[in-house]
PDB file of N, CA and C in Angstrom:
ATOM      1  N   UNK A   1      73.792 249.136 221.693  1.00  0.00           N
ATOM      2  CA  UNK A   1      73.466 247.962 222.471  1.00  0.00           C
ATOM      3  C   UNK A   1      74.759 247.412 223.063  1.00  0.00           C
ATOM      4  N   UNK A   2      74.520 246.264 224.094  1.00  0.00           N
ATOM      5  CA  UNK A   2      75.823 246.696 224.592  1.00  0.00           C
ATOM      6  C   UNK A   2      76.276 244.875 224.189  1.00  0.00           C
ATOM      7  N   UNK A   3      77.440 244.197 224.714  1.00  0.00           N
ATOM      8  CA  UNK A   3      77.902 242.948 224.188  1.00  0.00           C
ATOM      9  C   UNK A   3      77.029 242.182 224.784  1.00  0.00           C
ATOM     10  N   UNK A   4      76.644 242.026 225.754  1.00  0.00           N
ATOM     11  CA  UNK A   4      75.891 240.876 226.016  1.00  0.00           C
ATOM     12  C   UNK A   4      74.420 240.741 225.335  1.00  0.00           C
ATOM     13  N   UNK A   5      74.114 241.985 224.952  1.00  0.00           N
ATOM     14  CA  UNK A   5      72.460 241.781 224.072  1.00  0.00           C
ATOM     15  C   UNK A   5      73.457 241.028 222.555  1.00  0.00           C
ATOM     16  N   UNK A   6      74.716 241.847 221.913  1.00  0.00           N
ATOM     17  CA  UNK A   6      75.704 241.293 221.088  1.00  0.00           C
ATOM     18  C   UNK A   6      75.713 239.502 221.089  1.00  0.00           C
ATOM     19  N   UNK A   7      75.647 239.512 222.184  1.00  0.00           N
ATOM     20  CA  UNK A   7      76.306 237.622 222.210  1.00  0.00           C
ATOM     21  C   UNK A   7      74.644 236.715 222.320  1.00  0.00           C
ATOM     22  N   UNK A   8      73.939 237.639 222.935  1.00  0.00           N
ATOM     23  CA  UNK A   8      72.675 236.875 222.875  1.00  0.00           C
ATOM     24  C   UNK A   8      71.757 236.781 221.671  1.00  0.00           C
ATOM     25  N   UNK A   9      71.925 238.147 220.896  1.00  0.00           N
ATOM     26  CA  UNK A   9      71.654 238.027 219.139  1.00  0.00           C
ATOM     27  C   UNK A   9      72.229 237.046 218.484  1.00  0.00           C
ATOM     28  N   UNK A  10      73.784 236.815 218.825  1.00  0.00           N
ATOM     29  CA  UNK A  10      74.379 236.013 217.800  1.00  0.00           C
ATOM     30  C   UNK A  10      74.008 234.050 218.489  1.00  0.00           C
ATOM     31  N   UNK A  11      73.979 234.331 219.397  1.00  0.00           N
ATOM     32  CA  UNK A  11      73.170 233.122 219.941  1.00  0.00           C
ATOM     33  C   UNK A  11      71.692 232.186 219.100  1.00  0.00           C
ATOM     34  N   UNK A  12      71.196 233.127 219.549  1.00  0.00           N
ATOM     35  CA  UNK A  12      69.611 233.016 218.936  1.00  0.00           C
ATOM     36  C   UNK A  12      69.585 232.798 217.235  1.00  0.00           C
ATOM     37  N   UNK A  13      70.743 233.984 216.441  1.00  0.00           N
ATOM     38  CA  UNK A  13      70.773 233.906 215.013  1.00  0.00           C
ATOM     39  C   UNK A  13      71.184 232.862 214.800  1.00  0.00           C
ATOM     40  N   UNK A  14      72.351 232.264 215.728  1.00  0.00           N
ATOM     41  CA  UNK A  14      73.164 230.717 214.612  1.00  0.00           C
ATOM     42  C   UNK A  14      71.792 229.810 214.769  1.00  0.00           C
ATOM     43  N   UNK A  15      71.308 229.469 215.963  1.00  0.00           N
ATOM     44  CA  UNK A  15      70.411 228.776 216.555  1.00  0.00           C
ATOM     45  C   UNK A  15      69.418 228.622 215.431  1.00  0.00           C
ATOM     46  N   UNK A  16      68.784 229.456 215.135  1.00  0.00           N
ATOM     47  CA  UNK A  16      67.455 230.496 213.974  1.00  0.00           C
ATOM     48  C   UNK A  16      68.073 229.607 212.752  1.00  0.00           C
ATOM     49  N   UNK A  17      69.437 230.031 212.434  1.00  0.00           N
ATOM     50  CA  UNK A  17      69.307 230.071 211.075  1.00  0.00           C
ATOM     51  C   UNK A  17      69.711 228.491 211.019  1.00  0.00           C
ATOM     52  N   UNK A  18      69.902 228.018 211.514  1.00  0.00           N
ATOM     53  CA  UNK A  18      70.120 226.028 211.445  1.00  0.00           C
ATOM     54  C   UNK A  18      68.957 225.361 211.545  1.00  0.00           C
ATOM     55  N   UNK A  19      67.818 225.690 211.980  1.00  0.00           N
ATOM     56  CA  UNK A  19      66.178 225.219 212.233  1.00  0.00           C
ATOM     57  C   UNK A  19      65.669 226.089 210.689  1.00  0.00           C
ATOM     58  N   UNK A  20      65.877 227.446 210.351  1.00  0.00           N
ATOM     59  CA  UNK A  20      65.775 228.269 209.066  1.00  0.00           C
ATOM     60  C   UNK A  20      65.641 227.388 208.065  1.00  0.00           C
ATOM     61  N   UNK A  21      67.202 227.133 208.092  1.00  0.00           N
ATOM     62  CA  UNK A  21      67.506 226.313 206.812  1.00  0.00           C
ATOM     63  C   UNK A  21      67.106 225.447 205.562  1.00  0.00           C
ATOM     64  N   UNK A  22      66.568 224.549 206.828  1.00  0.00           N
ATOM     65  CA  UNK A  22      65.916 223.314 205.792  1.00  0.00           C
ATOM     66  C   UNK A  22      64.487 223.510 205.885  1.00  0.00           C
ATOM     67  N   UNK A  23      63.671 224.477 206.724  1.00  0.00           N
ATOM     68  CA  UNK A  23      62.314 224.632 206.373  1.00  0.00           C
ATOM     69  C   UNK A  23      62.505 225.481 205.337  1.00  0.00           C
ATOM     70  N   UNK A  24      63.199 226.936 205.303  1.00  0.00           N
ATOM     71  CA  UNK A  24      63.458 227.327 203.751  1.00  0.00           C
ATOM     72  C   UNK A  24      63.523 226.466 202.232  1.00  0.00           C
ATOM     73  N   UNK A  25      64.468 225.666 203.078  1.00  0.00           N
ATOM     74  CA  UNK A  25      64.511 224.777 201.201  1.00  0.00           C
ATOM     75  C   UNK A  25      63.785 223.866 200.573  1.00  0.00           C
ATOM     76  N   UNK A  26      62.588 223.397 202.104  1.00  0.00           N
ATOM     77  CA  UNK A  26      61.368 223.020 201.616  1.00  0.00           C
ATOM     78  C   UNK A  26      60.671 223.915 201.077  1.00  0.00           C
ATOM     79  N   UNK A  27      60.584 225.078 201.368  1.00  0.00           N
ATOM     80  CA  UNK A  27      59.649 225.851 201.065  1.00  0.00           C
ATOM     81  C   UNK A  27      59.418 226.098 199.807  1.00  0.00           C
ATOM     82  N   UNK A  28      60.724 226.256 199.384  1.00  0.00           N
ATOM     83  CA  UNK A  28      60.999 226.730 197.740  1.00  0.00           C
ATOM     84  C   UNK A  28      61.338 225.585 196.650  1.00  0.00           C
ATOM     85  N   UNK A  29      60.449 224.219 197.528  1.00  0.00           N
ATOM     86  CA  UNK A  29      60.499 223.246 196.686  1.00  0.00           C
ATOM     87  C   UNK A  29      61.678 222.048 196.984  1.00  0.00           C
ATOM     88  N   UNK A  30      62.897 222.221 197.477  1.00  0.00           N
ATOM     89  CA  UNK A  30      64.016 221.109 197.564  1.00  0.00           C
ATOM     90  C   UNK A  30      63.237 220.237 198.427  1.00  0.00           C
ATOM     91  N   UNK A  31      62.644 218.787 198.443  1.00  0.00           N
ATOM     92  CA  UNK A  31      62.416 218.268 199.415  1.00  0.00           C
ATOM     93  C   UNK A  31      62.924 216.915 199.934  1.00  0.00           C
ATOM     94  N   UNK A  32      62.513 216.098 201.102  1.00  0.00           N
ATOM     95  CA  UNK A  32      63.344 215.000 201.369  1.00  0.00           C
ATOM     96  C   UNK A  32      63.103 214.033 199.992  1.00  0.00           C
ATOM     97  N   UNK A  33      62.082 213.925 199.127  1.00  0.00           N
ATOM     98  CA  UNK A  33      61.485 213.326 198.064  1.00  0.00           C
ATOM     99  C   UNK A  33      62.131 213.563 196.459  1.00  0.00           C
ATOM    100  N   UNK A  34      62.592 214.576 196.851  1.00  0.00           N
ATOM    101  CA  UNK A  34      63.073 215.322 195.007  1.00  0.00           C
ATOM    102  C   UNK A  34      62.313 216.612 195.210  1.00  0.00           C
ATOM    103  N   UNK A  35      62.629 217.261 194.054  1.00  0.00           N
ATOM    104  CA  UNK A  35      62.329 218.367 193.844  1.00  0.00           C
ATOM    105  C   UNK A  35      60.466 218.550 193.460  1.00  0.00           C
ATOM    106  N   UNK A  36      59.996 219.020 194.053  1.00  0.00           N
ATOM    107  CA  UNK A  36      58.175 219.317 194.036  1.00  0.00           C
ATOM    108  C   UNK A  36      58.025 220.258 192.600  1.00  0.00           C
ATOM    109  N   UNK A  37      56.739 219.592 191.866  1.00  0.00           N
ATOM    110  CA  UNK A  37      56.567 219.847 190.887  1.00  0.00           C
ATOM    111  C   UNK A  37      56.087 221.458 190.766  1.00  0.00           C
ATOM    112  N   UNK A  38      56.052 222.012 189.924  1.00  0.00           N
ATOM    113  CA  UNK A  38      55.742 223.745 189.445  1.00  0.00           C
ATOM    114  C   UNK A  38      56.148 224.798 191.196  1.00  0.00           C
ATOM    115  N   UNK A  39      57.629 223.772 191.581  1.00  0.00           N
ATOM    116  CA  UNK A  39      57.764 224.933 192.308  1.00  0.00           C
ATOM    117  C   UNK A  39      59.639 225.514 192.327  1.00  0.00           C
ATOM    118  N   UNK A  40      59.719 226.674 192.796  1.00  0.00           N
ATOM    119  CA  UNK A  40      61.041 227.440 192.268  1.00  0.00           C
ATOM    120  C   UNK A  40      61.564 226.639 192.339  1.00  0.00           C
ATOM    121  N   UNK A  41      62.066 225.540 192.740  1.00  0.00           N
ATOM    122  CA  UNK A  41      63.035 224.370 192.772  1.00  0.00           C
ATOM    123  C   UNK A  41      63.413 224.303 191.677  1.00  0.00           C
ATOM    124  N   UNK A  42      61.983 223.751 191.001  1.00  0.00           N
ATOM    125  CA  UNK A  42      61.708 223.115 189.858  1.00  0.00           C
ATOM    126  C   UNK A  42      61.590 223.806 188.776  1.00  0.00           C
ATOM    127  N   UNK A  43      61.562 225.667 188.528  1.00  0.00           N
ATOM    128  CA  UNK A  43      62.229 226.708 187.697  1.00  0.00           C
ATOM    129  C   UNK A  43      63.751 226.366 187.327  1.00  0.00           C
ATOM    130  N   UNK A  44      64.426 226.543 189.061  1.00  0.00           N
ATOM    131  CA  UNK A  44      66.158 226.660 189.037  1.00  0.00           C
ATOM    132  C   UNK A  44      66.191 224.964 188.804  1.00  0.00           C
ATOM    133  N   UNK A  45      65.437 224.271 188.204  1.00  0.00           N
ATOM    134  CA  UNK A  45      66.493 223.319 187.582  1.00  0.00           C
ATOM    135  C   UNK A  45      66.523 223.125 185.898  1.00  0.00           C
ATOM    136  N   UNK A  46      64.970 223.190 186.044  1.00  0.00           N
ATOM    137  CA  UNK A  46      64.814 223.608 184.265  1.00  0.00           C
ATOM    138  C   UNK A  46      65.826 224.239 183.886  1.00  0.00           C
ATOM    139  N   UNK A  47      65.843 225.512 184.266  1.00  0.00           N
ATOM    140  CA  UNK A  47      66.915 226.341 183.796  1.00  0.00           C
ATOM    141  C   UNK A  47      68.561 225.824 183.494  1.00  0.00           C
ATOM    142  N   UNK A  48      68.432 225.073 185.201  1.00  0.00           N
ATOM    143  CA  UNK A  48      69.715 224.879 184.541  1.00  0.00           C
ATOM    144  C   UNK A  48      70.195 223.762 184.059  1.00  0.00           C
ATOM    145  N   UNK A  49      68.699 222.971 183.551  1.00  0.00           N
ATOM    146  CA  UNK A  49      68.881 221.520 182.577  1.00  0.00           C
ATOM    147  C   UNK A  49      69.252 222.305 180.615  1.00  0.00           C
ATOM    148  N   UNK A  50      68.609 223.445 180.922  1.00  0.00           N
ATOM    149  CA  UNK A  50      68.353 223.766 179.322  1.00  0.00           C
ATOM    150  C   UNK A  50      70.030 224.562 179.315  1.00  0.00           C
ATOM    151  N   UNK A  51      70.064 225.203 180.394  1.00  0.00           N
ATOM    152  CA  UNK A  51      71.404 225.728 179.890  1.00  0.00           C
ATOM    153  C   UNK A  51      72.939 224.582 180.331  1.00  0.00           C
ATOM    154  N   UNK A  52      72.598 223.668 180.805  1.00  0.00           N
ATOM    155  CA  UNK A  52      73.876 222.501 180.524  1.00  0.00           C
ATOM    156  C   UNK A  52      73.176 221.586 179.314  1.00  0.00           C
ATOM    157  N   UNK A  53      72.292 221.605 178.430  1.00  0.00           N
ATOM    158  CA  UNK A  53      72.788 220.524 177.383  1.00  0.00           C
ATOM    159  C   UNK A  53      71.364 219.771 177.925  1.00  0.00           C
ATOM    160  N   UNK A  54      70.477 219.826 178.509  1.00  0.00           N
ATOM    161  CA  UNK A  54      69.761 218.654 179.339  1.00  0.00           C
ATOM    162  C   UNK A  54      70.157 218.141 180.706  1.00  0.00           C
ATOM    163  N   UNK A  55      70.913 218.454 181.025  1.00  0.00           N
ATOM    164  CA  UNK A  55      70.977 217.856 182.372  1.00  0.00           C
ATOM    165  C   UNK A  55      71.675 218.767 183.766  1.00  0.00           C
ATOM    166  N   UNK A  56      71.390 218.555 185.064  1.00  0.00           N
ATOM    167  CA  UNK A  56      71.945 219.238 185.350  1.00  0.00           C
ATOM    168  C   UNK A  56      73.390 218.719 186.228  1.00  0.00           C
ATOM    169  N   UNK A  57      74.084 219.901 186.286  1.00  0.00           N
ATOM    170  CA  UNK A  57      75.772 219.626 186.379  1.00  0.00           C
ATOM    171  C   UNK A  57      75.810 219.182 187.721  1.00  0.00           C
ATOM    172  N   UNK A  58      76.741 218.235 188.171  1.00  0.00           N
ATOM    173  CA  UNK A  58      77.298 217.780 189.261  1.00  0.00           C
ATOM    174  C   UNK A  58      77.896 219.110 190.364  1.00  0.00           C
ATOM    175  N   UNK A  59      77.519 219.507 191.383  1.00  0.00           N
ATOM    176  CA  UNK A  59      78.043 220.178 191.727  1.00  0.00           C
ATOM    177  C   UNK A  59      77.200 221.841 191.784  1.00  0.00           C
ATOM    178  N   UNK A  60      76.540 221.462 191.105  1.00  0.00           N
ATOM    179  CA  UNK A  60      76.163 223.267 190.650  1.00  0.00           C
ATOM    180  C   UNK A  60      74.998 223.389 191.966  1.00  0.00           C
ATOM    181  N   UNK A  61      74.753 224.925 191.833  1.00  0.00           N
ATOM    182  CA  UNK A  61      73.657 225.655 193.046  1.00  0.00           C
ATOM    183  C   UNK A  61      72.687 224.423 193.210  1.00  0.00           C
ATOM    184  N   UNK A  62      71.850 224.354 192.136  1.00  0.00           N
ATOM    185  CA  UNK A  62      71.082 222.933 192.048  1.00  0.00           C
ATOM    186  C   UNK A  62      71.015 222.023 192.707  1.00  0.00           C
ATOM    187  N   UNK A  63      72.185 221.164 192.395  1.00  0.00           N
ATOM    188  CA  UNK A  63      72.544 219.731 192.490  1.00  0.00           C
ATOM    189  C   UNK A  63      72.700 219.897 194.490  1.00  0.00           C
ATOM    190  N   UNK A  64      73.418 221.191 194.392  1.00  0.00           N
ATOM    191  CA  UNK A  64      73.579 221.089 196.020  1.00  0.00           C
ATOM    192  C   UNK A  64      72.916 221.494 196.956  1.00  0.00           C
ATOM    193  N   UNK A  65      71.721 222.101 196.758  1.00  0.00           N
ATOM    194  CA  UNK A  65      70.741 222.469 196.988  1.00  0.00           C
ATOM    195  C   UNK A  65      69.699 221.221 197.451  1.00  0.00           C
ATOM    196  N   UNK A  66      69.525 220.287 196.083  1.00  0.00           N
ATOM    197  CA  UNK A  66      68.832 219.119 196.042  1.00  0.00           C
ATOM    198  C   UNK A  66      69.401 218.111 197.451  1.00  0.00           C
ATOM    199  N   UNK A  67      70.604 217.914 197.138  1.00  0.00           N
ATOM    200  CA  UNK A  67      71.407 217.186 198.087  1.00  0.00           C
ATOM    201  C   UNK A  67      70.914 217.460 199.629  1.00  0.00           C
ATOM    202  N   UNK A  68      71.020 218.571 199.935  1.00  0.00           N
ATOM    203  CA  UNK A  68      70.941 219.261 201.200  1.00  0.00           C
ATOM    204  C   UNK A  68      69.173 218.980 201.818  1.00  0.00           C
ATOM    205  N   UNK A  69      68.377 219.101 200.572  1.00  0.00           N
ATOM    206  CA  UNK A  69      66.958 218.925 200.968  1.00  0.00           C
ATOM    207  C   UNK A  69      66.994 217.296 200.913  1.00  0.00           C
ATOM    208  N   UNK A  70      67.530 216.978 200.196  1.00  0.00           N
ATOM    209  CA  UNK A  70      67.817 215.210 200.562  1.00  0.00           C
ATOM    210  C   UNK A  70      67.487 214.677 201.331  1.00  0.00           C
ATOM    211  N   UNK A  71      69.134 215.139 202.079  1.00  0.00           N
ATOM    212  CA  UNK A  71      70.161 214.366 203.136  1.00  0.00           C
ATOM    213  C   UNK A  71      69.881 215.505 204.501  1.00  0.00           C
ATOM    214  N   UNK A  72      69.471 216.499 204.103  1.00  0.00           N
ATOM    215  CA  UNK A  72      69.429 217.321 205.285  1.00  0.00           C
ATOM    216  C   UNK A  72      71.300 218.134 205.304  1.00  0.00           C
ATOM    217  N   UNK A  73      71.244 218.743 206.285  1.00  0.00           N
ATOM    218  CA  UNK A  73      72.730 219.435 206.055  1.00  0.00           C
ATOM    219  C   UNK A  73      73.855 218.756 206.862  1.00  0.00           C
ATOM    220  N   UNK A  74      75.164 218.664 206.335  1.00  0.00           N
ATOM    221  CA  UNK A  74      75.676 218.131 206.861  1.00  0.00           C
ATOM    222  C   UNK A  74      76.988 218.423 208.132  1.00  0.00           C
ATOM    223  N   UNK A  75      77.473 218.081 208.839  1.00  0.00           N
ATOM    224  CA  UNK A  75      78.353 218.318 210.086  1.00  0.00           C
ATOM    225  C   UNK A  75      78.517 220.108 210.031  1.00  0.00           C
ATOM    226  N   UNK A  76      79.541 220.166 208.645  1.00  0.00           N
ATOM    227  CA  UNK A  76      80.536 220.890 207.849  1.00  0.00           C
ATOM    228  C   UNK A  76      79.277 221.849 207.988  1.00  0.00           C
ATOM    229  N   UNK A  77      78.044 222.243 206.824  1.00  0.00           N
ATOM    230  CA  UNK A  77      77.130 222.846 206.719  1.00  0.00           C
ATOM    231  C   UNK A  77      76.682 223.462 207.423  1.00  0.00           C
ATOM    232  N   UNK A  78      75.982 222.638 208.500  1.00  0.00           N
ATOM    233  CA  UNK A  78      75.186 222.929 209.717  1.00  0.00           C
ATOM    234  C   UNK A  78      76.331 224.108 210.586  1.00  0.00           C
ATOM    235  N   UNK A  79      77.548 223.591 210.465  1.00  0.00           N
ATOM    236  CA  UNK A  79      78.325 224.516 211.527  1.00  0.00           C
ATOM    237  C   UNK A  79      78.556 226.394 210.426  1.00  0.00           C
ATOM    238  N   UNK A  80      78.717 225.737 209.470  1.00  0.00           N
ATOM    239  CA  UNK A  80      78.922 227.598 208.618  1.00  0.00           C
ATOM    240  C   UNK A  80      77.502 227.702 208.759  1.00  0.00           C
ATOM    241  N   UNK A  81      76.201 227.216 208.505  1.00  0.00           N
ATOM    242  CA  UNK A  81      74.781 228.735 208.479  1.00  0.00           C
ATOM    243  C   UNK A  81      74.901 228.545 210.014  1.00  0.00           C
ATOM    244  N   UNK A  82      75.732 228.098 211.003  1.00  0.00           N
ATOM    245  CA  UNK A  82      75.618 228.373 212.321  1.00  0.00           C
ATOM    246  C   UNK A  82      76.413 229.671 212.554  1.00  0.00           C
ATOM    247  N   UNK A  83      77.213 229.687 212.312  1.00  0.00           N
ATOM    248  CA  UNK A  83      78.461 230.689 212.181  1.00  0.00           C
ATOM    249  C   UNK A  83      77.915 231.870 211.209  1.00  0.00           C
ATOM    250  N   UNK A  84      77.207 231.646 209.877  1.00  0.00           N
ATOM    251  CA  UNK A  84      76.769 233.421 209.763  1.00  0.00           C
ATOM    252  C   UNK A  84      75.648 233.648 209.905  1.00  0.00           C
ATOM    253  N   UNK A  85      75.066 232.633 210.490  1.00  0.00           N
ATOM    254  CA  UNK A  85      73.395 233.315 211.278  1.00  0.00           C
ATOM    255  C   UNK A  85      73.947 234.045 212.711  1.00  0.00           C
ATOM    256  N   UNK A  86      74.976 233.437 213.197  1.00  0.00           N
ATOM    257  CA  UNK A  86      75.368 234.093 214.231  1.00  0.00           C
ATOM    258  C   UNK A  86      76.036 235.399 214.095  1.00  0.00           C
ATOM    259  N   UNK A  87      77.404 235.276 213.057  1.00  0.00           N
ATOM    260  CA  UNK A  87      77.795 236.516 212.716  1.00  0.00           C
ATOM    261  C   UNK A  87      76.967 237.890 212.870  1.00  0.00           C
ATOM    262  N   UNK A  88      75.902 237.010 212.089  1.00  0.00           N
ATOM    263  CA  UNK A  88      75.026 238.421 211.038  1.00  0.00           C
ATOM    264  C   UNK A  88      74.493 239.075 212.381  1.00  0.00           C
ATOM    265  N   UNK A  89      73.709 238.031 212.889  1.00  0.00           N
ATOM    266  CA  UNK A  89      72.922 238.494 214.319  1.00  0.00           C
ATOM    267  C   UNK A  89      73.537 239.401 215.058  1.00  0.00           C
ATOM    268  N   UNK A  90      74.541 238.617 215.434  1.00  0.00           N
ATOM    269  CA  UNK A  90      75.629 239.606 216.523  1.00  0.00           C
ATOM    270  C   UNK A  90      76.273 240.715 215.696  1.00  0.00           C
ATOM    271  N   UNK A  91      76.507 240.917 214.865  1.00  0.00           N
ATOM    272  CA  UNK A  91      76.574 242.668 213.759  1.00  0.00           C
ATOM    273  C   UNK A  91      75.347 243.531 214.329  1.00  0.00           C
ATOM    274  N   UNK A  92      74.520 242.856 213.991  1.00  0.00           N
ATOM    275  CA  UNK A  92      73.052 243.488 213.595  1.00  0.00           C
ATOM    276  C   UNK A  92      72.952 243.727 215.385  1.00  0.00           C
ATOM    277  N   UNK A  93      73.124 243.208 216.295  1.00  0.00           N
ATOM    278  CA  UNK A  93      73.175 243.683 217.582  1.00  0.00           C
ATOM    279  C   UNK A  93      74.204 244.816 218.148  1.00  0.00           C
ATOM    280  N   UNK A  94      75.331 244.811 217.586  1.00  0.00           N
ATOM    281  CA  UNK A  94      75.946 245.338 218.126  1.00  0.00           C
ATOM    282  C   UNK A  94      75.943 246.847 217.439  1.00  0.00           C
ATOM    283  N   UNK A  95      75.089 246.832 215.902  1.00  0.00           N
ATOM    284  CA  UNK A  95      75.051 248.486 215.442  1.00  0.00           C
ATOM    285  C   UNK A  95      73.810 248.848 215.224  1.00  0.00           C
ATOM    286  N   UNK A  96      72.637 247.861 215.562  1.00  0.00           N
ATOM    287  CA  UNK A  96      71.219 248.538 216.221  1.00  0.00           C
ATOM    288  C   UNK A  96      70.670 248.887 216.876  1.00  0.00           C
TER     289      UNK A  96
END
């Protein structure tokens, strides 16, 4: 394929994967509300309430996960899954 199908994949991917994002992490439970009951969210926190002691850690996959379905993603965020939805895209264009 040649660069410009290249630049128009990686276009479309950053684009994709920033709209992706936060319908994904609803999906699997993170929501603007807290975490939704009997869903994977709500596995990956059990888990990782029982393996910190009861609670879960400041900082961890979890906690930032939660945050993100919160608050939504932020400046910083939004620009990296922009950058490897694009990456990936424009790879995936340029050796398919």
């Amino acid at each position: 394929m040649g660069l410009l199908t290249a630049a128009a994949a990686a276009t479309l991917g950053a684009g994709g994967a920033v709209i992706a994002v936060p319908v994904l992490l609803g999906a699997v439970g993170f929501t603007s509300v807290g975490i939704a009951a009997s869903s994977y969210a709500a596995g990956m926190m059990s888990t990782a309430a029982i393996a910190n002691g009861g609670g879960v850690a400041a900082g961890s996959l979890v906690a930032v996960l939660q945050s993100a379905g919160m608050a939504g993603l932020s400046t910083a965020t939004t620009a990296a899954v922009a950058g490897t939805g694009g990456l990936t895209a424009g790879l995936l264009g340029i050796f398919i």
